[in-house]
PDB file of N, CA and C in Angstrom:
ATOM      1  N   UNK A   1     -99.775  52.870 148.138  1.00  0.00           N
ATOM      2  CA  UNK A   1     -99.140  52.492 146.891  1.00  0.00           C
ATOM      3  C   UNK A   1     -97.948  53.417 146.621  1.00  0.00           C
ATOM      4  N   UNK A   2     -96.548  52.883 146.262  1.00  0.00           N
ATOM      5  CA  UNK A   2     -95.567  53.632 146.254  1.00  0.00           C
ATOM      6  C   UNK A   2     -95.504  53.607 144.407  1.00  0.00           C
ATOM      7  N   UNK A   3     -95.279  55.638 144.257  1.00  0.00           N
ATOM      8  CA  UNK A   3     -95.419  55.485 142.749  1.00  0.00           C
ATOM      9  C   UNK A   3     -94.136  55.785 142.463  1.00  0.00           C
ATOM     10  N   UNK A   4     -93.132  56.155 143.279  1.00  0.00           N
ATOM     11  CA  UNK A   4     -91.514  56.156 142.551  1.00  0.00           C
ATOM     12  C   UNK A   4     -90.941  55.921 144.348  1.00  0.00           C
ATOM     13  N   UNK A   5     -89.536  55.256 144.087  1.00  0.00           N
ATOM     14  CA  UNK A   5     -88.755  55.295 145.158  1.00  0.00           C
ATOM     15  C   UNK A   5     -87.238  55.176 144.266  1.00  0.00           C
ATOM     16  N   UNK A   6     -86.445  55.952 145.203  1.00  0.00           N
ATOM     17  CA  UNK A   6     -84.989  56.032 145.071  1.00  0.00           C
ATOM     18  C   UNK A   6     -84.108  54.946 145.686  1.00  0.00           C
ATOM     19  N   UNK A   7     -83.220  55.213 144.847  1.00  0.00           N
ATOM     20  CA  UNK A   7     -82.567  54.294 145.413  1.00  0.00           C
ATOM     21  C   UNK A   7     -82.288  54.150 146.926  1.00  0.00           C
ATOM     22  N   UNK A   8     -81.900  55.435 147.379  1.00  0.00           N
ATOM     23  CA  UNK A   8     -81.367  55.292 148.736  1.00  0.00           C
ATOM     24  C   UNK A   8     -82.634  54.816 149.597  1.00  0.00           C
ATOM     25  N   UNK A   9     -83.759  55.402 149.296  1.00  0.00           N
ATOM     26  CA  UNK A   9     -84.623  54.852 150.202  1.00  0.00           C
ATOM     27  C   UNK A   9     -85.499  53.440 149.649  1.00  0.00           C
ATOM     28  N   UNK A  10     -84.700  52.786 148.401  1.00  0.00           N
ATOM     29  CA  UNK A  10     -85.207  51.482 148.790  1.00  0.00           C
ATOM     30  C   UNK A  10     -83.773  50.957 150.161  1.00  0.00           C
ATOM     31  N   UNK A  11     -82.753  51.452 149.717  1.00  0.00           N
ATOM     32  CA  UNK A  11     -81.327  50.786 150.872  1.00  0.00           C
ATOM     33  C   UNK A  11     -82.084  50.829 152.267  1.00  0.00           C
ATOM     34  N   UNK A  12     -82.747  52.285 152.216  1.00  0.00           N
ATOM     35  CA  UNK A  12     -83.215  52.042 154.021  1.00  0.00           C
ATOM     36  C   UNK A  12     -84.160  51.247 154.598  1.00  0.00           C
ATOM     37  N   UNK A  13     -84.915  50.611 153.140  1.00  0.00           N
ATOM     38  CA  UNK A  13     -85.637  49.955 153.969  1.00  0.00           C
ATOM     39  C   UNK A  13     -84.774  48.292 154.505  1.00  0.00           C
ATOM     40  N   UNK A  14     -85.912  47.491 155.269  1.00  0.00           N
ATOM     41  CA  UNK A  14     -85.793  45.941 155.907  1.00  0.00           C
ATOM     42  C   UNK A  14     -85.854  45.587 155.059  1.00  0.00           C
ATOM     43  N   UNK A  15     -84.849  43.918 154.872  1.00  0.00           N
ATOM     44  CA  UNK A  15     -84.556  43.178 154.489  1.00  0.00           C
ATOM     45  C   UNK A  15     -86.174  42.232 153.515  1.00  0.00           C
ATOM     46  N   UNK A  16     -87.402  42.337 154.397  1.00  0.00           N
ATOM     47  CA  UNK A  16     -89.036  42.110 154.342  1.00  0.00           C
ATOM     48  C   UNK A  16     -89.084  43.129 152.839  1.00  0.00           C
ATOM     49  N   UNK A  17     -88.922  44.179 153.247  1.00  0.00           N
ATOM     50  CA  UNK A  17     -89.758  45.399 152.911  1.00  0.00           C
ATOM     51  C   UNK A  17     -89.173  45.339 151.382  1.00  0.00           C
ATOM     52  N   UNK A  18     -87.048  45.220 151.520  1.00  0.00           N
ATOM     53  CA  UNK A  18     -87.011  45.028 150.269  1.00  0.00           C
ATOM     54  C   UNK A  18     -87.133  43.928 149.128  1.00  0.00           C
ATOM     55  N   UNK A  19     -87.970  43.217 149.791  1.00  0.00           N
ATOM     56  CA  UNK A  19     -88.094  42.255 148.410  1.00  0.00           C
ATOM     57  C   UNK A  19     -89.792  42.609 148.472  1.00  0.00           C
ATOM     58  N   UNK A  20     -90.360  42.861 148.998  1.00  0.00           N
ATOM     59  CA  UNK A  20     -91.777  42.928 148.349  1.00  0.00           C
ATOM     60  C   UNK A  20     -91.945  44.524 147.717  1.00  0.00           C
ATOM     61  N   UNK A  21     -90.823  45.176 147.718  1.00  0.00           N
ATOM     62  CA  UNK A  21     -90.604  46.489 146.556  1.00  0.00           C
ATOM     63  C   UNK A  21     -89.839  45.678 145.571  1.00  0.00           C
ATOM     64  N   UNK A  22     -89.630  44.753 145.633  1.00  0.00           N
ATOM     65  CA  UNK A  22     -88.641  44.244 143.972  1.00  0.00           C
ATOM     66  C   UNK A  22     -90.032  43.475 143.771  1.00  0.00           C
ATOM     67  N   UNK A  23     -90.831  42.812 144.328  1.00  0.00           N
ATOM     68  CA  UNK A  23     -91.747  41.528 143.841  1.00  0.00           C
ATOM     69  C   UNK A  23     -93.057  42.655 143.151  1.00  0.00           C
ATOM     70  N   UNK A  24     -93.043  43.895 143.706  1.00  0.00           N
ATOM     71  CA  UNK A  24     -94.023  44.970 143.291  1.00  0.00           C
ATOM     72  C   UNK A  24     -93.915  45.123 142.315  1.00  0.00           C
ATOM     73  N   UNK A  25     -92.603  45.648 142.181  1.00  0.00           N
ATOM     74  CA  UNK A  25     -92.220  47.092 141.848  1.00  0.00           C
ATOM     75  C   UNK A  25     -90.876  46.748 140.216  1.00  0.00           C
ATOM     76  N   UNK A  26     -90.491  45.478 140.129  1.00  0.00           N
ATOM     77  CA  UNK A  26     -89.427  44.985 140.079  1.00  0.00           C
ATOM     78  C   UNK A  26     -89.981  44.414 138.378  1.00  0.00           C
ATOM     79  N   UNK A  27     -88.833  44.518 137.321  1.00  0.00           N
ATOM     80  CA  UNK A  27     -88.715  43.884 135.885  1.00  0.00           C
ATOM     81  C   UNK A  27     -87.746  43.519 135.786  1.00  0.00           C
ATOM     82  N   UNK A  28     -87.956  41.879 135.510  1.00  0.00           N
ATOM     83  CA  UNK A  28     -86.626  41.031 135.235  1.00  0.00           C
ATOM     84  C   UNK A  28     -85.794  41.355 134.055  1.00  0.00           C
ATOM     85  N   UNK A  29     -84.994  41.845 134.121  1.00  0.00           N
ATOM     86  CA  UNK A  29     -84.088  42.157 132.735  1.00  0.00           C
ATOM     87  C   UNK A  29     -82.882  41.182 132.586  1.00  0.00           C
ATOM     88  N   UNK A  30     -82.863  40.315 133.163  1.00  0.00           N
ATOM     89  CA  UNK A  30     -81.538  39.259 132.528  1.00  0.00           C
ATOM     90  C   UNK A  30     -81.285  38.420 133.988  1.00  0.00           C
ATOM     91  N   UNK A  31     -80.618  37.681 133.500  1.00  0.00           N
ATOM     92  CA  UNK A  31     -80.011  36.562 134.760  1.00  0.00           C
ATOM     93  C   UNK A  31     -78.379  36.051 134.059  1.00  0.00           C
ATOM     94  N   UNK A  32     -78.341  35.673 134.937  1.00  0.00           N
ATOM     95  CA  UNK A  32     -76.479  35.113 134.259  1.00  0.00           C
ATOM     96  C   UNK A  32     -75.510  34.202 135.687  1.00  0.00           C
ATOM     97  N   UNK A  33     -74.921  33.057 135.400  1.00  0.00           N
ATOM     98  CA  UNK A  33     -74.594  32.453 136.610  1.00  0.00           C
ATOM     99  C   UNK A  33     -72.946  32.557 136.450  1.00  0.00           C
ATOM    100  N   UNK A  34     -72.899  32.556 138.371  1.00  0.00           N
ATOM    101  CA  UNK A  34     -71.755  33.033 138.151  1.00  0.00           C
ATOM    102  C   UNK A  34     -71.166  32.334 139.745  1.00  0.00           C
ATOM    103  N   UNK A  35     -70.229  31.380 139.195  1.00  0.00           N
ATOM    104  CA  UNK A  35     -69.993  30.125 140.489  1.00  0.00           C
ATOM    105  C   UNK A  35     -71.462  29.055 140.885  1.00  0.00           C
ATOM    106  N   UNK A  36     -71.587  29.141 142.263  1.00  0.00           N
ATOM    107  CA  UNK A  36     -72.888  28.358 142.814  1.00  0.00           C
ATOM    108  C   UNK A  36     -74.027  29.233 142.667  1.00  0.00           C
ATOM    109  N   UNK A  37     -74.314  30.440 142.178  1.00  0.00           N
ATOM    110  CA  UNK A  37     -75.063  31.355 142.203  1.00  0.00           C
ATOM    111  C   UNK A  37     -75.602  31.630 140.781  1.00  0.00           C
ATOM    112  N   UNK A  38     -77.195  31.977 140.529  1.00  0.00           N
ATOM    113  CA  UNK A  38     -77.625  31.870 139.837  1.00  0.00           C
ATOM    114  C   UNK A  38     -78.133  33.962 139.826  1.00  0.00           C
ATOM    115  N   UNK A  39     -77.753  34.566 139.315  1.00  0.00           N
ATOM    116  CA  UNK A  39     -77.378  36.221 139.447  1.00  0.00           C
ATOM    117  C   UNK A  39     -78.489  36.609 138.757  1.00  0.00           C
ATOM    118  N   UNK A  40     -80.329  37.063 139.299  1.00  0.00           N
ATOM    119  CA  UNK A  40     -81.042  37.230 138.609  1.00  0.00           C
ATOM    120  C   UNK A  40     -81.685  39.052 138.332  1.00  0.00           C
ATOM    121  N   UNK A  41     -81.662  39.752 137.539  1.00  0.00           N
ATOM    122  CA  UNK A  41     -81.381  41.212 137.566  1.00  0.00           C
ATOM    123  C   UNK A  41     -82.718  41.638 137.669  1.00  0.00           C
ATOM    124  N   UNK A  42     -82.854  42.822 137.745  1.00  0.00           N
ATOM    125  CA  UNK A  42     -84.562  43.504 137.830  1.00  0.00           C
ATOM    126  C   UNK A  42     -84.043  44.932 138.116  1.00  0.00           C
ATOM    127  N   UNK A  43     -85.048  45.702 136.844  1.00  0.00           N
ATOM    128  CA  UNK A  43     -85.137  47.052 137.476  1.00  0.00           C
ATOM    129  C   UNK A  43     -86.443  47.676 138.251  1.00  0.00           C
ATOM    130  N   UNK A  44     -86.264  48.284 138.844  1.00  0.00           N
ATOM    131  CA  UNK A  44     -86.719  48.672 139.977  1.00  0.00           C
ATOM    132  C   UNK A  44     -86.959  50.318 139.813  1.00  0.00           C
ATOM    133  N   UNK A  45     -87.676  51.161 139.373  1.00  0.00           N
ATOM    134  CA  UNK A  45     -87.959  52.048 139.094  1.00  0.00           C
ATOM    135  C   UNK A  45     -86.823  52.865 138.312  1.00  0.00           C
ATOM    136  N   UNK A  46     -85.638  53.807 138.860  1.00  0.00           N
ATOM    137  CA  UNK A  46     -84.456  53.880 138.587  1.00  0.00           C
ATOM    138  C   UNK A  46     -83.283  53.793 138.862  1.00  0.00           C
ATOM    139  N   UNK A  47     -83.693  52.373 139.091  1.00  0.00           N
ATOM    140  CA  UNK A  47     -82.217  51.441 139.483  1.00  0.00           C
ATOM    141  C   UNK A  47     -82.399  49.922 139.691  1.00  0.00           C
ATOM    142  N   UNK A  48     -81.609  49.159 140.116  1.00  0.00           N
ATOM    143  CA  UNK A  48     -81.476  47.621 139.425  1.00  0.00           C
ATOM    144  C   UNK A  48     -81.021  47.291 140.808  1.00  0.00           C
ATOM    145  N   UNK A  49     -81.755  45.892 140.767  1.00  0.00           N
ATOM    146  CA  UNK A  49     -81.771  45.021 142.040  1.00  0.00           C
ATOM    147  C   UNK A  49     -80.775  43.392 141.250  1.00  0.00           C
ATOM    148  N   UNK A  50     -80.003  42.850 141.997  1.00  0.00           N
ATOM    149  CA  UNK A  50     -79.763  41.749 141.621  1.00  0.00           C
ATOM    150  C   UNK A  50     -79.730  41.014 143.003  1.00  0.00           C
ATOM    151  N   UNK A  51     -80.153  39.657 142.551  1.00  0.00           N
ATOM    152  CA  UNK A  51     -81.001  38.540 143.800  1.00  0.00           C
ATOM    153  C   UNK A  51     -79.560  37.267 143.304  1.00  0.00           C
ATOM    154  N   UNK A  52     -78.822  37.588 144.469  1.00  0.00           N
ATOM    155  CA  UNK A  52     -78.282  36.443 144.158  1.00  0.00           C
ATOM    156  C   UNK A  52     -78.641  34.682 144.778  1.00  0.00           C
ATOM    157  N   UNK A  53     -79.179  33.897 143.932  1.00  0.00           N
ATOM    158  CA  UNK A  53     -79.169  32.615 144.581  1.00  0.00           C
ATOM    159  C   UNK A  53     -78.744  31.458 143.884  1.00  0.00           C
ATOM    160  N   UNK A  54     -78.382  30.867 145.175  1.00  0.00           N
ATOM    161  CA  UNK A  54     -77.415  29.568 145.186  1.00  0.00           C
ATOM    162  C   UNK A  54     -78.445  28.705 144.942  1.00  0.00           C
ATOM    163  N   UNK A  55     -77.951  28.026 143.762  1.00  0.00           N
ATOM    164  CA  UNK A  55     -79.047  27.091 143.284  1.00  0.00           C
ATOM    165  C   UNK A  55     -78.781  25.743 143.896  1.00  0.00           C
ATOM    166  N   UNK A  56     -77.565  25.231 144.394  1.00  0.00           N
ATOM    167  CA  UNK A  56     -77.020  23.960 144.840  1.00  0.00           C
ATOM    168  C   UNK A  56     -78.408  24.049 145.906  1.00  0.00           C
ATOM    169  N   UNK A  57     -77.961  24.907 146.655  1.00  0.00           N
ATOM    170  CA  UNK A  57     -79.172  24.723 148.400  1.00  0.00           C
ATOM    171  C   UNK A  57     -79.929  25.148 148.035  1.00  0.00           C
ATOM    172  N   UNK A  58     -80.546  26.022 147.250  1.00  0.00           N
ATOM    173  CA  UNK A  58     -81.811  26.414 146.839  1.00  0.00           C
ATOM    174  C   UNK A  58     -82.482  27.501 147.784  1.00  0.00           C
ATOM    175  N   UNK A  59     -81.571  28.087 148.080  1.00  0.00           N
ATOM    176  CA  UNK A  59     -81.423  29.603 149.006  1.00  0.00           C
ATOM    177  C   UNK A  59     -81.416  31.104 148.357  1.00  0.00           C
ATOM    178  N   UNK A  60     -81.740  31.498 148.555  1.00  0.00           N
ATOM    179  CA  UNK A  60     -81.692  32.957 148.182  1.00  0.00           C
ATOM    180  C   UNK A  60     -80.677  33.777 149.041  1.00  0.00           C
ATOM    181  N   UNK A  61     -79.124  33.885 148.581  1.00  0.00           N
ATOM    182  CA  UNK A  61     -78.237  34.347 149.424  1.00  0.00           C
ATOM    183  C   UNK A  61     -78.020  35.616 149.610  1.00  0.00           C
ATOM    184  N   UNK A  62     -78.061  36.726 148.919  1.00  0.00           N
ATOM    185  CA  UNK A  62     -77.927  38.354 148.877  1.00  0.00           C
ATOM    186  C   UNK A  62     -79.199  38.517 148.299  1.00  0.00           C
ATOM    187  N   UNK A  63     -78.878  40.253 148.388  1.00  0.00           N
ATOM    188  CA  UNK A  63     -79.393  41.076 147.477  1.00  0.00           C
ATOM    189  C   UNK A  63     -78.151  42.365 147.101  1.00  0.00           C
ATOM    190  N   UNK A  64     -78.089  42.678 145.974  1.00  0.00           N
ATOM    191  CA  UNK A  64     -77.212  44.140 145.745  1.00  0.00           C
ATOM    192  C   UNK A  64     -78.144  44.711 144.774  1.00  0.00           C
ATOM    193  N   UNK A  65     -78.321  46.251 145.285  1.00  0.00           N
ATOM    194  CA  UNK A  65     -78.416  47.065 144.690  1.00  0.00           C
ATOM    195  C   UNK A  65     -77.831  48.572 144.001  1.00  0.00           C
ATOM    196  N   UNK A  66     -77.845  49.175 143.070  1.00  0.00           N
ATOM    197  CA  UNK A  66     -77.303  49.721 142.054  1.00  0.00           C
ATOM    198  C   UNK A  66     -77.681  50.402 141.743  1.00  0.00           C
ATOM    199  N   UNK A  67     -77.395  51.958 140.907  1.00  0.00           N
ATOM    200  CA  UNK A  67     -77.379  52.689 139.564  1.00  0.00           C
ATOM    201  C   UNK A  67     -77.242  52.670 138.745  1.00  0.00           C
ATOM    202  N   UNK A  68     -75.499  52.323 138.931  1.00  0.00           N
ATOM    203  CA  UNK A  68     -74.125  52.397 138.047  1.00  0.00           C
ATOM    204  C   UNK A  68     -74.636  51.702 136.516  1.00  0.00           C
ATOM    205  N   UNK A  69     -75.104  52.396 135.854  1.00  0.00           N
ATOM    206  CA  UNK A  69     -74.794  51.081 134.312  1.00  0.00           C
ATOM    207  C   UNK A  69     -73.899  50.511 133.987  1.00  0.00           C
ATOM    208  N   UNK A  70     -72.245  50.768 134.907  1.00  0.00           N
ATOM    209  CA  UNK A  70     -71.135  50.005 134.826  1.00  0.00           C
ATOM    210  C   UNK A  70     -71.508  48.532 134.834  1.00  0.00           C
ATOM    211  N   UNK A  71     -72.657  48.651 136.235  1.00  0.00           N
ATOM    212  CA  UNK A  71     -72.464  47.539 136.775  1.00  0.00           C
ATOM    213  C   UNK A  71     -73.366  46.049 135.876  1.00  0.00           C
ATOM    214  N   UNK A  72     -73.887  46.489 134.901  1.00  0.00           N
ATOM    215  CA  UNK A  72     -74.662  45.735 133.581  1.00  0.00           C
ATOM    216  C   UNK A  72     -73.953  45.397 132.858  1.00  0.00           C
ATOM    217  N   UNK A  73     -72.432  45.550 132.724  1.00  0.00           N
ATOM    218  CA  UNK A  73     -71.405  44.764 131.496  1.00  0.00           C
ATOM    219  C   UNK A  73     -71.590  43.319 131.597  1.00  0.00           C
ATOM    220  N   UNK A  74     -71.720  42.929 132.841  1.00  0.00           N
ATOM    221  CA  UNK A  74     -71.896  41.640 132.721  1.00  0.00           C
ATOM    222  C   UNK A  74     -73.388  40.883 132.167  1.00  0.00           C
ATOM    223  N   UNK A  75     -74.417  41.652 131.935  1.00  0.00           N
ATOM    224  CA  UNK A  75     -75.523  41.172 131.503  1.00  0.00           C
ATOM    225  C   UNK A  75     -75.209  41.292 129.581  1.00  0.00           C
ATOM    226  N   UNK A  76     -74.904  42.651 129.181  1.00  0.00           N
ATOM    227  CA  UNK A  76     -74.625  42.935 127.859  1.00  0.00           C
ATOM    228  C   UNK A  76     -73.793  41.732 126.692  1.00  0.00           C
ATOM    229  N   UNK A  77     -73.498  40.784 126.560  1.00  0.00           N
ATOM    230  CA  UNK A  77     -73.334  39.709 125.765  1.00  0.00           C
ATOM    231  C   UNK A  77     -74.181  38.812 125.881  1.00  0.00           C
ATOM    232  N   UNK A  78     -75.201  38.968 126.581  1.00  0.00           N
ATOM    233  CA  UNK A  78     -76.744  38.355 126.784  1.00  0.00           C
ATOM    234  C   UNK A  78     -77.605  38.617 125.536  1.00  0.00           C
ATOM    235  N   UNK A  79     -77.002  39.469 125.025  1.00  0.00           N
ATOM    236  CA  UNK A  79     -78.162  40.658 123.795  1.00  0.00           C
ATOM    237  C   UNK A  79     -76.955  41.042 122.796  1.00  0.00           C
ATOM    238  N   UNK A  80     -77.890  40.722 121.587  1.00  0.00           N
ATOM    239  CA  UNK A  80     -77.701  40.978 120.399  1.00  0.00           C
ATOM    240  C   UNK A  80     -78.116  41.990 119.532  1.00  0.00           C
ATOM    241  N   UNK A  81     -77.488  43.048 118.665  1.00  0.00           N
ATOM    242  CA  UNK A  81     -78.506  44.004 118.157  1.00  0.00           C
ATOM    243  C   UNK A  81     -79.572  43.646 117.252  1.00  0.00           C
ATOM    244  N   UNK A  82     -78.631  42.096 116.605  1.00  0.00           N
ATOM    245  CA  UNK A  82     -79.800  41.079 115.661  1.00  0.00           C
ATOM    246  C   UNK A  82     -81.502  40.690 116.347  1.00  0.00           C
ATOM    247  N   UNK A  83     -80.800  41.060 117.526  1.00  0.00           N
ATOM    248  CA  UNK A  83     -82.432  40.252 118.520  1.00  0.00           C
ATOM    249  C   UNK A  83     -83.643  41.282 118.583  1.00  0.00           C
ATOM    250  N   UNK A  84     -83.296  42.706 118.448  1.00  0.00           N
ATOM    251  CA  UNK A  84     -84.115  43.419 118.597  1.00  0.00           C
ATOM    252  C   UNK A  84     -85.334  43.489 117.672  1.00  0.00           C
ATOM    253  N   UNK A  85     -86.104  43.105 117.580  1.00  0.00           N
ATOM    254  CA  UNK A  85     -86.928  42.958 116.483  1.00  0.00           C
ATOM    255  C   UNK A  85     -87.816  44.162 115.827  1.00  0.00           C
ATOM    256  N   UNK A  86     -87.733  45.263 116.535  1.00  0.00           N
ATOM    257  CA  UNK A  86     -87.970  46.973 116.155  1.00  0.00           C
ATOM    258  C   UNK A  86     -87.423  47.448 115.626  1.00  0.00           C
ATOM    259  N   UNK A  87     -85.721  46.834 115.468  1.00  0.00           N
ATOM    260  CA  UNK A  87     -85.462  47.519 114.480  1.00  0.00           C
ATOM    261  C   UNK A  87     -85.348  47.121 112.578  1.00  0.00           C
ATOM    262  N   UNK A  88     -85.883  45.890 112.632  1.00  0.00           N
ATOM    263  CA  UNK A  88     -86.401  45.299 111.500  1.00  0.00           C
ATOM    264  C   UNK A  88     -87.684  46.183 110.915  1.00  0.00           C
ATOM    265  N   UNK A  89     -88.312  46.533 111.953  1.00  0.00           N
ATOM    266  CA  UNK A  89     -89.996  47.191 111.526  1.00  0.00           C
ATOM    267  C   UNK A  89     -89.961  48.412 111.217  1.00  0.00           C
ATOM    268  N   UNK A  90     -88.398  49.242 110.629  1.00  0.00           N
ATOM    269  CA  UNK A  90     -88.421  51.026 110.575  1.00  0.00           C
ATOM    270  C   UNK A  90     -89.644  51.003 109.242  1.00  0.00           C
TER     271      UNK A  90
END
């Protein structure tokens, strides 16, 4: 049972290996489409996996993985501060 992995050593692993550490290990935090591709996000202990698939063929075409919180601007107009519902309950 793996109780933390880094980023770099999810990169080293196989192509196998890394999706059954995202199917483990992995929390969907947003999706967003972008062309033929349906861009679905997950974090992954401390850092973020995105699964890109083409929904036309119904393929699963990449994977990229990440740190960067740069790389989440594109999820952030997904979320509202209205949506948070904790902060209604101070």
């Amino acid at each position: 049972m793996v109780l933390q992995m880094t980023l770099y050593e999810f990169n080293l692993l196989d192509e196998m290996e890394q999706h059954e550490a995202l199917w483990e290990h992995g929390v969907m935090v947003g999706d967003r489409i972008e062309g033929e591709h349906k861009i679905i996000l997950y974090q992954v202990f401390s850092f973020y996996v995105e699964l890109y698939y083409n929904v036309e063929h119904n393929v699963l075409r990449r994977l990229r993985s990440f740190s960067s919180t740069e790389c989440l601007d594109a999820y952030l107009q997904q979320f509202s501060i209205k949506d948070l519902d904790f902060l209604d309950k101070r």
